[in-house]
Protein backbone atom coordinates (compact mmCIF):
# COMPACT_ATOMS: atom_id res chain seq x y z
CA UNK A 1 -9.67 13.96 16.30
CA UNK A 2 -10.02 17.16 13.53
CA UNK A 3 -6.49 17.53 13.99
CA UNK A 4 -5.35 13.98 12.70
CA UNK A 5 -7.68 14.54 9.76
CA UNK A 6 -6.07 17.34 8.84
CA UNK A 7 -2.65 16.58 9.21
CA UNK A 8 -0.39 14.34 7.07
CA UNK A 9 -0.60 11.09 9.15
CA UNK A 10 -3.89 9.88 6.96
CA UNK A 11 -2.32 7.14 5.61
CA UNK A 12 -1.64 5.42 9.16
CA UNK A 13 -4.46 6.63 10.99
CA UNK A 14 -7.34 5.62 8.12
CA UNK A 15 -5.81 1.98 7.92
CA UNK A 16 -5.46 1.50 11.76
CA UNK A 17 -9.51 2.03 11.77
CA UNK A 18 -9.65 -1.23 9.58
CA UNK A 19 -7.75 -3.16 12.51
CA UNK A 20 -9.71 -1.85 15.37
CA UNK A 21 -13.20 -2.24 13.62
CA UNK A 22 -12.59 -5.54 11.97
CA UNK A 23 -9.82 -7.28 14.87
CA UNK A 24 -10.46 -5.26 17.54
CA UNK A 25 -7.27 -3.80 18.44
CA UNK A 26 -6.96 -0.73 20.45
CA UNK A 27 -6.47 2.56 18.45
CA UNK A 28 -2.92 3.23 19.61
CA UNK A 29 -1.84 -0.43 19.13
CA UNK A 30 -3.17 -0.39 15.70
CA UNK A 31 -1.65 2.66 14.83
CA UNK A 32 1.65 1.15 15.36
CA UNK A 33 1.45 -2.01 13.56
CA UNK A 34 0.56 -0.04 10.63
CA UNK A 35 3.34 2.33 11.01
CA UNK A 36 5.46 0.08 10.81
CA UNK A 37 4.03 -0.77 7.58
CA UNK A 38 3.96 2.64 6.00
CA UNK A 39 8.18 3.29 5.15
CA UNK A 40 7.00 4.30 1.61
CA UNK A 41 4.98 7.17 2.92
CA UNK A 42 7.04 8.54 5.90
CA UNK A 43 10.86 7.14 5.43
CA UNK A 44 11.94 9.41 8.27
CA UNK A 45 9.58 8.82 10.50
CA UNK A 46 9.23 5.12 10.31
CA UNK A 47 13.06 5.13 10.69
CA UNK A 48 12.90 6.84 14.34
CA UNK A 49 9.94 4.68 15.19
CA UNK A 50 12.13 1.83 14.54
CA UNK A 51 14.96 2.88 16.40
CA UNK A 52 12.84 3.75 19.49
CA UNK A 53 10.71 0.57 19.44
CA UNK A 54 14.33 -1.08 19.42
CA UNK A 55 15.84 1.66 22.08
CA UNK A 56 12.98 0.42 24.28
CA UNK A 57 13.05 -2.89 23.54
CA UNK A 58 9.21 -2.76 22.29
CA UNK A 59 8.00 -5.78 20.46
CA UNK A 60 5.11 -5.20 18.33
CA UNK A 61 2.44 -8.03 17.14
CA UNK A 62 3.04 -9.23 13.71
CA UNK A 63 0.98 -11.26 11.47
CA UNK A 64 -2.25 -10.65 12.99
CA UNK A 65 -4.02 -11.32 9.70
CA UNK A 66 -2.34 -14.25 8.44
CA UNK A 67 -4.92 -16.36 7.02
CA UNK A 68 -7.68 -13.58 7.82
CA UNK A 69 -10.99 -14.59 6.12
CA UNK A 70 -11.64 -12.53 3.08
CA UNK A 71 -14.49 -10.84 4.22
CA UNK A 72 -12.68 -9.81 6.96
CA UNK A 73 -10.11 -8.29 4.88
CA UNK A 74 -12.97 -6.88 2.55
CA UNK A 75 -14.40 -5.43 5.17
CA UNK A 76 -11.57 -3.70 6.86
CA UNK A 77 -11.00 -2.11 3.29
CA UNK A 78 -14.11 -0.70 3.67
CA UNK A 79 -13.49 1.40 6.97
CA UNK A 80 -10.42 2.63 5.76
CA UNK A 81 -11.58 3.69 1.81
CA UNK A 82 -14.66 5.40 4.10
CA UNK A 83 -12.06 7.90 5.93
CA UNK A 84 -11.67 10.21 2.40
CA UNK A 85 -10.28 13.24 4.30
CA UNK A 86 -7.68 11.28 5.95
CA UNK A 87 -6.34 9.93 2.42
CA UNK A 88 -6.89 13.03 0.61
CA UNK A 89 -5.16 15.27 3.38
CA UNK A 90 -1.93 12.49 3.55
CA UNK A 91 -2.19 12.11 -0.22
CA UNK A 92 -3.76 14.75 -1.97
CA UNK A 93 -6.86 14.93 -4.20
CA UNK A 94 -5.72 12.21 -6.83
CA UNK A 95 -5.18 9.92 -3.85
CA UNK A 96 -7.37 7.14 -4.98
CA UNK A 97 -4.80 7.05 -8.37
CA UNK A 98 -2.41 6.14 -4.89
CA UNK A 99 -3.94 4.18 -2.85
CA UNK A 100 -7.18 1.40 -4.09
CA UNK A 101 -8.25 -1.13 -2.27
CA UNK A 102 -6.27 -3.74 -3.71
CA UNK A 103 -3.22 -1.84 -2.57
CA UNK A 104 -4.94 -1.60 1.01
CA UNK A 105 -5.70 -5.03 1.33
CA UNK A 106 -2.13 -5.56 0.52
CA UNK A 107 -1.29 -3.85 3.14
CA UNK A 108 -2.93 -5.74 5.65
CA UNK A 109 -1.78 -8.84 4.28
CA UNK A 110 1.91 -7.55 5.59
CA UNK A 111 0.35 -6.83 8.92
């Protein structure tokens, strides 16, 4: 757990806590949607994941918040604005001049 918060994988990990709180997807699961997501923030890496989700033939849920109530999405902002040192670690201290909550929710909306 300390070891995600202090690496550089904030970014995925603090908005993958909005989908399992809020939707209830598994952890793991969520942590893929939102990589998936996240080709601004880790161009290499979302590149491989790509490749081996196709290698493997892996199909991954999309749109699970189309049409999502908006205090659903409000809330799920919440859980992931909460996780500071996973933003600030991914981001840096002026991460908040990055990533608000309108940018978050946009986010989801993708999802």
């Amino acid at each position: 757990g300390m070891s995600i918060a202090y690496s550089q994988v904030g970014v995925c990990h603090a908005l993958s806590y909005g989908l399992s709180f809020v939707l209830g997807i598994h952890h793991g699961i969520g942590n893929c949607i939102v990589f998936d997501y996240l080709e601004e923030f880790y161009p290499e890496g979302v590149h491989e994941f790509r490749r081996m989700m196709e290698k493997q033939d892996i199909k991954l849920p999309h749109n699970i918040t189309a049409g999502i109530e908006g205090s659903k999405l409000e809330k799920m902002a919440d859980v992931a604005l909460m996780l500071e040192p996973l933003w600030e670690n991914a981001l840096g201290s002026e991460w908040k001049k990055v990533m608000n909550r309108e940018r978050i929710k946009e986010l989801y909306k993708q999802m």
